[in-house]
C-alpha atoms as a PDB file:
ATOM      1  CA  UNK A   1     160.260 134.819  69.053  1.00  0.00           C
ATOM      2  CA  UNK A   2     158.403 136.325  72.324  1.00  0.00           C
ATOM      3  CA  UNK A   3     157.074 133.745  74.594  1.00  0.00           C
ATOM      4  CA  UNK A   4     154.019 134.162  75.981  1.00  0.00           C
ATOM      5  CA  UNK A   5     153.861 135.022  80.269  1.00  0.00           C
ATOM      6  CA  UNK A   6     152.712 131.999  82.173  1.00  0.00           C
ATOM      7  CA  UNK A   7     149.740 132.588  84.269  1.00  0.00           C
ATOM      8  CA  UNK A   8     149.411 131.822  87.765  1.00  0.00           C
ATOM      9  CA  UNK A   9     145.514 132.697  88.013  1.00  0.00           C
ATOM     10  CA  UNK A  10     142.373 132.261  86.825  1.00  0.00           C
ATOM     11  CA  UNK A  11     140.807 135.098  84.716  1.00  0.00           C
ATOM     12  CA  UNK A  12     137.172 135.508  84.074  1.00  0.00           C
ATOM     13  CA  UNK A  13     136.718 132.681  81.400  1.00  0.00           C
ATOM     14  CA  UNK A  14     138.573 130.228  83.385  1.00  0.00           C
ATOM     15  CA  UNK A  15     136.829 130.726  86.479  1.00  0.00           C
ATOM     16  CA  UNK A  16     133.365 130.559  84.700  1.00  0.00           C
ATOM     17  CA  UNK A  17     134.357 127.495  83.100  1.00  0.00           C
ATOM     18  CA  UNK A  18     135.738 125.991  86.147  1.00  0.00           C
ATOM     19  CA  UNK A  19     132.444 127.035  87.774  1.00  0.00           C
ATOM     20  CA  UNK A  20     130.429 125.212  85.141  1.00  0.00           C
ATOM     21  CA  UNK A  21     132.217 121.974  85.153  1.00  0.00           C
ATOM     22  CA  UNK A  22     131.804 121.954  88.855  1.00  0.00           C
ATOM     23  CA  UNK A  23     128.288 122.232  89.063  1.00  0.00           C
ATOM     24  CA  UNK A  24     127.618 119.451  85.819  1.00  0.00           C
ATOM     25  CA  UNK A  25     129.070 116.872  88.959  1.00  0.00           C
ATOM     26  CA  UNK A  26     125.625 117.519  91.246  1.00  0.00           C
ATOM     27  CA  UNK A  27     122.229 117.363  91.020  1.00  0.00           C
ATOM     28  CA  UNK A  28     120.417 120.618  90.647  1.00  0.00           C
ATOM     29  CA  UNK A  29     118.661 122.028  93.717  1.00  0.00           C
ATOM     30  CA  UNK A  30     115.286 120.389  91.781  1.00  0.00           C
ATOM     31  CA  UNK A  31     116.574 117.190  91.668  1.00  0.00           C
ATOM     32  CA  UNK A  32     114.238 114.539  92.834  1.00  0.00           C
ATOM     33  CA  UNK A  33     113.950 110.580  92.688  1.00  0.00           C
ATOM     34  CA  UNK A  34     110.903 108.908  93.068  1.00  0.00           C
ATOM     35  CA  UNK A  35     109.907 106.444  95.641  1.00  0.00           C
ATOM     36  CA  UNK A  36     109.836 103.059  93.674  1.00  0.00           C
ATOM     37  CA  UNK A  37     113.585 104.241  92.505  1.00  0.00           C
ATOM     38  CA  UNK A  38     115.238 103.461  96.479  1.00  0.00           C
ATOM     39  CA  UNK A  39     116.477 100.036  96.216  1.00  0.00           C
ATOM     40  CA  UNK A  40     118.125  99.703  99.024  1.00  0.00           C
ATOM     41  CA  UNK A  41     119.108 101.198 102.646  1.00  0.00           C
ATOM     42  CA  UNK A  42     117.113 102.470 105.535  1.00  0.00           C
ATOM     43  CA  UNK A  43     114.164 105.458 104.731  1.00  0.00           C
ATOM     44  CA  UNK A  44     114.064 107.396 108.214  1.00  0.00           C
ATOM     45  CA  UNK A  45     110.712 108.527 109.582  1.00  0.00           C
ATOM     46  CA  UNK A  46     110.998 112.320 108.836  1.00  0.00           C
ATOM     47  CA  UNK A  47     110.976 111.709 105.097  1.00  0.00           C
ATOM     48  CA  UNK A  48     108.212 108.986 104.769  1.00  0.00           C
ATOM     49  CA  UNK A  49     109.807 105.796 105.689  1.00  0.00           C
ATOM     50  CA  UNK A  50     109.432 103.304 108.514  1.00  0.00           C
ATOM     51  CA  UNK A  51     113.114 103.722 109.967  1.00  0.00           C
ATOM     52  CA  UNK A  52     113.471 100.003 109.801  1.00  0.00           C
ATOM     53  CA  UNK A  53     115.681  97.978 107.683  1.00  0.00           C
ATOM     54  CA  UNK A  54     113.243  94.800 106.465  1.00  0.00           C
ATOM     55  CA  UNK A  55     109.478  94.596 106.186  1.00  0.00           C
ATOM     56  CA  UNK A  56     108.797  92.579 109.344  1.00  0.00           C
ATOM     57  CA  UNK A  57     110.775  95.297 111.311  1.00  0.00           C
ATOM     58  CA  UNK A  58     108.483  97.920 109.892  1.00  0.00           C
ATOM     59  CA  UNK A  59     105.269  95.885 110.613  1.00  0.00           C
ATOM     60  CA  UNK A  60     106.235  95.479 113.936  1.00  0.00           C
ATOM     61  CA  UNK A  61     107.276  99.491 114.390  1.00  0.00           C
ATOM     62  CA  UNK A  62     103.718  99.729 113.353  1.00  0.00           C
ATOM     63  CA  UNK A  63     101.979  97.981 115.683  1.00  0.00           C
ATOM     64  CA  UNK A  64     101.947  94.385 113.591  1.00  0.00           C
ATOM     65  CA  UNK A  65     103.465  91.255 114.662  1.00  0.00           C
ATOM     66  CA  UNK A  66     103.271  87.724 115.386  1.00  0.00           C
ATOM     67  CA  UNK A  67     104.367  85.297 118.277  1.00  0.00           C
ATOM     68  CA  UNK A  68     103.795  82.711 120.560  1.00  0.00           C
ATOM     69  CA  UNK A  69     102.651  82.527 124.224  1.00  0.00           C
ATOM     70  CA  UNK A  70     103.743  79.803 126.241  1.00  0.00           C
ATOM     71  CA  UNK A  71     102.190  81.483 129.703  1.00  0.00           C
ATOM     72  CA  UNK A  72     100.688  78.295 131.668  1.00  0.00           C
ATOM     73  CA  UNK A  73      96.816  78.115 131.188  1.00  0.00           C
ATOM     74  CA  UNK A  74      96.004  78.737 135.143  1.00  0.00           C
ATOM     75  CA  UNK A  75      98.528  81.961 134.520  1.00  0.00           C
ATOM     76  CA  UNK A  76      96.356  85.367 134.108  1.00  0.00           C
ATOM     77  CA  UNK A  77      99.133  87.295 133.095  1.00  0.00           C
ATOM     78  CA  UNK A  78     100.166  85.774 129.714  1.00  0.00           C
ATOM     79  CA  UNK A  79     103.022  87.334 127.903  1.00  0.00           C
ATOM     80  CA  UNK A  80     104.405  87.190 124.056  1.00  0.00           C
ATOM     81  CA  UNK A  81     107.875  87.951 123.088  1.00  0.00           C
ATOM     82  CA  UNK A  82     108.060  90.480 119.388  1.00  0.00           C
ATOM     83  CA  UNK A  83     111.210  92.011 118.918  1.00  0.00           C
ATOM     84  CA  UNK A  84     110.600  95.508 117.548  1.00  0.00           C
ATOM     85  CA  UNK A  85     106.949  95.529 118.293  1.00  0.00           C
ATOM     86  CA  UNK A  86     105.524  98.577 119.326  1.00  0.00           C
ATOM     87  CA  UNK A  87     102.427  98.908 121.074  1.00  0.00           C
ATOM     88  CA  UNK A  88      99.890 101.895 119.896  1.00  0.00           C
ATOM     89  CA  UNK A  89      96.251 102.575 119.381  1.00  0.00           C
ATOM     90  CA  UNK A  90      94.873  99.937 116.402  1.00  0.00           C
ATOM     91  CA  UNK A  91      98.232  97.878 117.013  1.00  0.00           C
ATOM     92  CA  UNK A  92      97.400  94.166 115.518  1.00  0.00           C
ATOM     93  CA  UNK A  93      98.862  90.757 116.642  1.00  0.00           C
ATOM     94  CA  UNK A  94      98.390  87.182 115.962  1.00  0.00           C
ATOM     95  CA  UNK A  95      99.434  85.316 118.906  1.00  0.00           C
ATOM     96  CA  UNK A  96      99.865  81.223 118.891  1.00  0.00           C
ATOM     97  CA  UNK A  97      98.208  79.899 122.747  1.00  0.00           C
ATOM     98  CA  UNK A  98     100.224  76.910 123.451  1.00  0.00           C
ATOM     99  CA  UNK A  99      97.895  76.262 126.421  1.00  0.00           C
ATOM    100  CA  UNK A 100      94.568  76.973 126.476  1.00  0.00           C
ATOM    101  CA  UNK A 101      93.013  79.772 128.823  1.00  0.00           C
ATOM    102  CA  UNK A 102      91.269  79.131 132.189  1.00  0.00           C
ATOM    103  CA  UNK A 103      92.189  82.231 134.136  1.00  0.00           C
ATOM    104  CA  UNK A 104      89.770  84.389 134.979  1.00  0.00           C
ATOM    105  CA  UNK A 105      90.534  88.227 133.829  1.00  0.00           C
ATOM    106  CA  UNK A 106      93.182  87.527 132.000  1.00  0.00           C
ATOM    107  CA  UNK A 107      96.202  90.410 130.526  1.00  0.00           C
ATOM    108  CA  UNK A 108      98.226  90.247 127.493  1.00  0.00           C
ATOM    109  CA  UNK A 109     101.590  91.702 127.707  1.00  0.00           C
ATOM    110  CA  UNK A 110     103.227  91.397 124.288  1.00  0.00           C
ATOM    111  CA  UNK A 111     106.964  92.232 123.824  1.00  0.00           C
ATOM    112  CA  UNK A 112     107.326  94.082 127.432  1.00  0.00           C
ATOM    113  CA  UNK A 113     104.923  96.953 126.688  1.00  0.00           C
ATOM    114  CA  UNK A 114     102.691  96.823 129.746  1.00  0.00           C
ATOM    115  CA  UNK A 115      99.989  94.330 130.606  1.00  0.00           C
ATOM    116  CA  UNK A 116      96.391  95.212 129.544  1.00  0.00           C
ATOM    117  CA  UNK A 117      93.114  93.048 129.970  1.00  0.00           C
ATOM    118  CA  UNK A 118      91.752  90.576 127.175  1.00  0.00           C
ATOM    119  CA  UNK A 119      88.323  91.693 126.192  1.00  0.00           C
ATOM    120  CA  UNK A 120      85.925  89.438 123.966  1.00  0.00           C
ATOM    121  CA  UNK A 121      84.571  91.972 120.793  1.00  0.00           C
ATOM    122  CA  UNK A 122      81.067  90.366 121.116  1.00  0.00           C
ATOM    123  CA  UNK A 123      80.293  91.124 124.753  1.00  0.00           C
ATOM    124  CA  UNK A 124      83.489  93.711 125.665  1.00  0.00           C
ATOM    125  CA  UNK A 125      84.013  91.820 128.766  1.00  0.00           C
ATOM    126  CA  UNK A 126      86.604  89.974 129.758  1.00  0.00           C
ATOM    127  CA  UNK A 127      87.294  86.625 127.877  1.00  0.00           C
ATOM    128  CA  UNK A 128      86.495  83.829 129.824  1.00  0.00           C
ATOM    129  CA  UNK A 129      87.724  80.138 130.258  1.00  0.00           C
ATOM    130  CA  UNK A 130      87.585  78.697 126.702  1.00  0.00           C
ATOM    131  CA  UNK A 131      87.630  81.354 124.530  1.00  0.00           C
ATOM    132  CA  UNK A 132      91.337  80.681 123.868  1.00  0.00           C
ATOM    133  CA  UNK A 133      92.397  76.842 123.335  1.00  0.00           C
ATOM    134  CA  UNK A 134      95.144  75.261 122.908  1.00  0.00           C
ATOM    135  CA  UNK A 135      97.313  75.951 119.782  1.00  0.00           C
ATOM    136  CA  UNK A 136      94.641  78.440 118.580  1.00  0.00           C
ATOM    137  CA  UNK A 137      95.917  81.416 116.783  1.00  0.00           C
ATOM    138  CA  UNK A 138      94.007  84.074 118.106  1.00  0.00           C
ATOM    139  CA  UNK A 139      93.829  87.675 116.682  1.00  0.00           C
ATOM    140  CA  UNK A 140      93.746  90.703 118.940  1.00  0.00           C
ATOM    141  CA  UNK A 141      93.441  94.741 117.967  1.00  0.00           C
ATOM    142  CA  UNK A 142      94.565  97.182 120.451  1.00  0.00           C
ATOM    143  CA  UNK A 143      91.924  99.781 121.225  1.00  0.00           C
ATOM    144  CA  UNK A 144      94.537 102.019 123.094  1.00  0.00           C
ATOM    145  CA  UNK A 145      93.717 100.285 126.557  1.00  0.00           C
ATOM    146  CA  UNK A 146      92.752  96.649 126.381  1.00  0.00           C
ATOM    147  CA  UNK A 147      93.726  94.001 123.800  1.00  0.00           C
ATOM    148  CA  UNK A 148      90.348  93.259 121.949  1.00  0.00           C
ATOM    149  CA  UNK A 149      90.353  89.296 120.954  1.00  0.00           C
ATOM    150  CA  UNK A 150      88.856  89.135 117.333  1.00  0.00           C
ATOM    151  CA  UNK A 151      87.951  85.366 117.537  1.00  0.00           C
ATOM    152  CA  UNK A 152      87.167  83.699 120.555  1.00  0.00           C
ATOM    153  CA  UNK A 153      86.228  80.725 120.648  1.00  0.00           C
ATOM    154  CA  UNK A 154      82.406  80.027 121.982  1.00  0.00           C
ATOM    155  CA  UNK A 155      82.438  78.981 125.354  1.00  0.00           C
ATOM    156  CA  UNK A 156      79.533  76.647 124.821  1.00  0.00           C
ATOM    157  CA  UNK A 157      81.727  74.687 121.582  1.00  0.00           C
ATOM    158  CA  UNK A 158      85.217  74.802 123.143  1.00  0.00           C
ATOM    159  CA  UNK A 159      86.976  71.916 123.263  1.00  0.00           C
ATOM    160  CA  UNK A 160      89.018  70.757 126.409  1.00  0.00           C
END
């Protein structure tokens, strides 16, 4: 009885079967997920995420955030600490006064981004002595160069 030659190659039908269970291990070139199917992990910028790894993160990257200011009331320059805010045009905070405000012309500088004046949205001036109290959470909207306060408090019905 002959025996047969072992091979030490491929021929055609063994390289197009080798071929074909190679690709059945990847997605095709069409392959797509949708967005409700990431679970998990960090969705850079350049394809529609936030680049940030928790909600709060992302609301901050976007100009979103909360905090407190402890700046003395007699103390124009009042500051707020927001890890990962960023400051941009229509950037939103809620910021907790521990003191009320009596300086005159005062600035906002919230997580090191650069001071910028405190404007009342009814009169677009400067907020004045009483439109922040103490404890008051007071809402501000960036307008791309002041911080615009969203509800001061009266001068006329603050409480000292």
């Amino acid at each position: 009885m002959e025996q047969k030659a072992k091979k030490d190659y491929l021929d055609h039908n063994g390289v197009s079967e080798l071929w074909r269970l190679i690709k059945s291990k990847f997605a095709g070139a069409s392959h797509t997920h949708a967005a409700s199917d990431i679970i998990n992990g960090t969705l850079p910028i350049a394809r529609g995420g936030t680049g940030q790894a928790s909600a709060l993160n992302s609301a901050r990257a976007l100009g979103r955030g909360h905090g407190t200011c402890s700046t003395a009331a007699a103390t124009a320059a009042k500051t707020v600490a927001m890890a990962n805010f960023t400051r941009q045009s229509g950037s939103m905070v809620a910021v907790r006064f521990t003191y009320a405000n009596t300086a005159a012309s005062p600035t906002l500088n919230v997580n090191s981004t650069g001071a910028a004046s405190m404007v009342s949205c009814y009169t677009n001036a400067a907020i004045v002595s009483g439109n922040i109290t103490a404890n008051m959470i007071a809402l501000f909207v960036f307008d791309g160069t002041r911080w615009v306060l969203l509800n001061p408090v009266s001068s006329s019905t603050s409480k000292t």
